[in-house]
C-alpha atoms as a PDB file:
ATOM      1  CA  UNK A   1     -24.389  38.129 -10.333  1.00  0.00           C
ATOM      2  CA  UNK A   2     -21.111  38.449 -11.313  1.00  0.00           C
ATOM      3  CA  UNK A   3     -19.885  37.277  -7.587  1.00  0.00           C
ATOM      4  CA  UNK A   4     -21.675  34.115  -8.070  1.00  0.00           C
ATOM      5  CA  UNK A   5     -20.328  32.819 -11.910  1.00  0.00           C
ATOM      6  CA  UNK A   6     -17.022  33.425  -9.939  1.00  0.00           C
ATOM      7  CA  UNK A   7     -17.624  31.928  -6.614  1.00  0.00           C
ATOM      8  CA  UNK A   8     -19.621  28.873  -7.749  1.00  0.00           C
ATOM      9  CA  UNK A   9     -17.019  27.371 -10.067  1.00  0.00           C
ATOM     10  CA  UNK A  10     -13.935  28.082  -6.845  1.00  0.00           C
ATOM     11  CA  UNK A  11     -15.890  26.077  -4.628  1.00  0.00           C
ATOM     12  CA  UNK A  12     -16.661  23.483  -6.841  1.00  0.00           C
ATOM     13  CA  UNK A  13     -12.794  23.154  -7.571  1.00  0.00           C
ATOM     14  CA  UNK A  14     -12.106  23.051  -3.381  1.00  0.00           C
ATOM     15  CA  UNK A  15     -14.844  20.464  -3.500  1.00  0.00           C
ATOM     16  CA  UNK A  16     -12.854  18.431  -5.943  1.00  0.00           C
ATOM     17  CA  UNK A  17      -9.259  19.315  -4.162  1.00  0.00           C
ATOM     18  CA  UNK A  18     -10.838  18.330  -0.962  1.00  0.00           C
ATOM     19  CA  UNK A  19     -13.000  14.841  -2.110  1.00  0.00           C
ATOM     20  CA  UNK A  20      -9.665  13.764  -4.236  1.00  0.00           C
ATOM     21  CA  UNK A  21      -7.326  14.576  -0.946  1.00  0.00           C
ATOM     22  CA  UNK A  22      -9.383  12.051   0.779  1.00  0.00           C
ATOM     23  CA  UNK A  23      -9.569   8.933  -1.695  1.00  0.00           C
ATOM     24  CA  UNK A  24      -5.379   9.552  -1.559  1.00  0.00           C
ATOM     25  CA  UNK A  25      -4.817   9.603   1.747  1.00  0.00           C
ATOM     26  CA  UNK A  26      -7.052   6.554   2.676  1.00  0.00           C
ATOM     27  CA  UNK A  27      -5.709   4.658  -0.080  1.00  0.00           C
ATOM     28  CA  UNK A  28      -2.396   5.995   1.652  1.00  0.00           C
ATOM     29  CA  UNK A  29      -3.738   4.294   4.974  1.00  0.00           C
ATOM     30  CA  UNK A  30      -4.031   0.328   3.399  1.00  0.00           C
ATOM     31  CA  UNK A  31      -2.515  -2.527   5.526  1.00  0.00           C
ATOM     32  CA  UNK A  32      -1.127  -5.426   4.085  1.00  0.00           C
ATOM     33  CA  UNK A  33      -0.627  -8.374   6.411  1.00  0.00           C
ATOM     34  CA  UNK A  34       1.840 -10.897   4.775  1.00  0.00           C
ATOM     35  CA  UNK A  35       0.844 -13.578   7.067  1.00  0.00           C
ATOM     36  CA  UNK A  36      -2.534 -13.858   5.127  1.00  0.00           C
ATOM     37  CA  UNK A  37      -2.380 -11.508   2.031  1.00  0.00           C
ATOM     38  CA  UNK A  38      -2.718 -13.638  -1.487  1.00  0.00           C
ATOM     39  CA  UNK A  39      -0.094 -13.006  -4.059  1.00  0.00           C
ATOM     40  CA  UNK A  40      -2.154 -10.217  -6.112  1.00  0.00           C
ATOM     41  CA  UNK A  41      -2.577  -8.103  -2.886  1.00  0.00           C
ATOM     42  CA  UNK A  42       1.384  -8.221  -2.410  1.00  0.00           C
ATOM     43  CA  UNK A  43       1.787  -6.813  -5.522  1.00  0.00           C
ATOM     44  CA  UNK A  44       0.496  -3.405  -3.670  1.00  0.00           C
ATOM     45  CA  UNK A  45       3.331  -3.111  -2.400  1.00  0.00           C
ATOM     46  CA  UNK A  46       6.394  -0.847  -3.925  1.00  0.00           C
ATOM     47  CA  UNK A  47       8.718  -3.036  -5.218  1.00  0.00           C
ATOM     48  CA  UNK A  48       7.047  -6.159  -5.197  1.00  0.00           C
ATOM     49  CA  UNK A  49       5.906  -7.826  -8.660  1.00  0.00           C
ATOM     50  CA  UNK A  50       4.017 -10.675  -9.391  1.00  0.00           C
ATOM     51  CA  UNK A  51       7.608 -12.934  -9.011  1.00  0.00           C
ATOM     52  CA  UNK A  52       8.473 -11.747  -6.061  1.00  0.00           C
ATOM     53  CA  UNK A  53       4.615 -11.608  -4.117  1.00  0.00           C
ATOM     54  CA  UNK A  54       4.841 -15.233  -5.293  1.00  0.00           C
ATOM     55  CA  UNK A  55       7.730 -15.705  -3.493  1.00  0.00           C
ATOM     56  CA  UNK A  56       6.624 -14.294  -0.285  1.00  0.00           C
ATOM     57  CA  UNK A  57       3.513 -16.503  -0.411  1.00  0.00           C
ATOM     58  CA  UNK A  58       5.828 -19.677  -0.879  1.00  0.00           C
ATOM     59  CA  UNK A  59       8.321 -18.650   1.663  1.00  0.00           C
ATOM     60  CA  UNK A  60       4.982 -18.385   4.302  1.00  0.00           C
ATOM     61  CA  UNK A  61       4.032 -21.444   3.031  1.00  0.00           C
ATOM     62  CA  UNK A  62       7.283 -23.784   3.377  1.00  0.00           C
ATOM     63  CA  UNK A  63       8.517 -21.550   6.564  1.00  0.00           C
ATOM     64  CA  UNK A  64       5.067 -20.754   8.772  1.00  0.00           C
ATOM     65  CA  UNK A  65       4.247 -17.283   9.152  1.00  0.00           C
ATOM     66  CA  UNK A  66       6.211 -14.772   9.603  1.00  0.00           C
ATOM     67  CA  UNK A  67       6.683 -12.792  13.237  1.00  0.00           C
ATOM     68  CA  UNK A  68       7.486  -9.423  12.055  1.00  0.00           C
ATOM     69  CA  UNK A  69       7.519  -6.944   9.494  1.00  0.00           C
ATOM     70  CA  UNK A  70      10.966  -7.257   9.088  1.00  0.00           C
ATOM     71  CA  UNK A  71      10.984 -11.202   8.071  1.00  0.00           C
ATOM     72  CA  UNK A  72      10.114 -10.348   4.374  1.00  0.00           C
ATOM     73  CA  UNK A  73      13.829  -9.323   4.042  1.00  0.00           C
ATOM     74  CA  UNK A  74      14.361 -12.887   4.575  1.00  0.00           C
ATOM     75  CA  UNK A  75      12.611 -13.904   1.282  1.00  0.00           C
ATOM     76  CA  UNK A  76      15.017 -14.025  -1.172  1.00  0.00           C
ATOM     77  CA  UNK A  77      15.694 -11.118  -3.351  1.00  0.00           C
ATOM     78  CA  UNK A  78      13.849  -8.692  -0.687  1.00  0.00           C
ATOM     79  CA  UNK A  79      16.109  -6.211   0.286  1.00  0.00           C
ATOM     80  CA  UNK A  80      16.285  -3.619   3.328  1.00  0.00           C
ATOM     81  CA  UNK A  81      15.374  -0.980   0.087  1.00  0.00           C
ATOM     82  CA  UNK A  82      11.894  -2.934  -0.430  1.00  0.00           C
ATOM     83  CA  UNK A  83      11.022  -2.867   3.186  1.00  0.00           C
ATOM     84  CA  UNK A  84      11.549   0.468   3.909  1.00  0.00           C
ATOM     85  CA  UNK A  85       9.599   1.826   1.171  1.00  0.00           C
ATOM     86  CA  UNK A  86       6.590  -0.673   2.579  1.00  0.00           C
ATOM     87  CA  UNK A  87       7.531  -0.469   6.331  1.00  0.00           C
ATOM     88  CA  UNK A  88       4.432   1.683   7.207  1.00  0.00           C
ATOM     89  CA  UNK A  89       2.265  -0.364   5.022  1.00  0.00           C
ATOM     90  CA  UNK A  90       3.146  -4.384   6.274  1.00  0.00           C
ATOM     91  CA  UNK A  91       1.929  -5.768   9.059  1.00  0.00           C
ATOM     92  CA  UNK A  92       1.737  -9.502  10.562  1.00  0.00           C
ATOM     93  CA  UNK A  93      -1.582 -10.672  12.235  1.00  0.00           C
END
């Protein structure tokens, strides 16, 4: 008896460890492609407000889309810093 009032309430937290471990890492796994992303979805990325996701949708818009990851730096005010803290995460399609 007194294994089980100790055992059931352990597993129930690995349950919970394990169940929350998941939603994070496949949130963790989310592709944005800025060729065909709207502005709101842009805004999932680090660094990357409503001004600037507007930006990036404007700059796609006057310019065509872009080749590579790497062509967001050429949106103004979109640094080296903001694309490697979304490098993993940006993708063109």
């Amino acid at each position: 008896m007194k294994l089980s009032r100790i055992l059931v309430p352990v597993l129930v937290a690995v349950l919970m460890i394990v169940v929350s471990g998941i939603s994070v890492y496949a949130g963790d796994a989310a592709k944005i492609n800025i060729n065909t992303a709207s502005a709101e979805e842009l805004t999932q990325l680090q660094g990357i407000g409503p001004k600037y996701a507007a930006e990036i949708v404007a700059y796609r818009t006057a310019k065509g889309p872009f080749a590579a990851p790497e062509d967001i730096m050429k949106v103004p005010g979109i640094g080296k810093k903001t694309f490697e803290k979304n490098k993993d995460l940006i993708v063109v399609e």
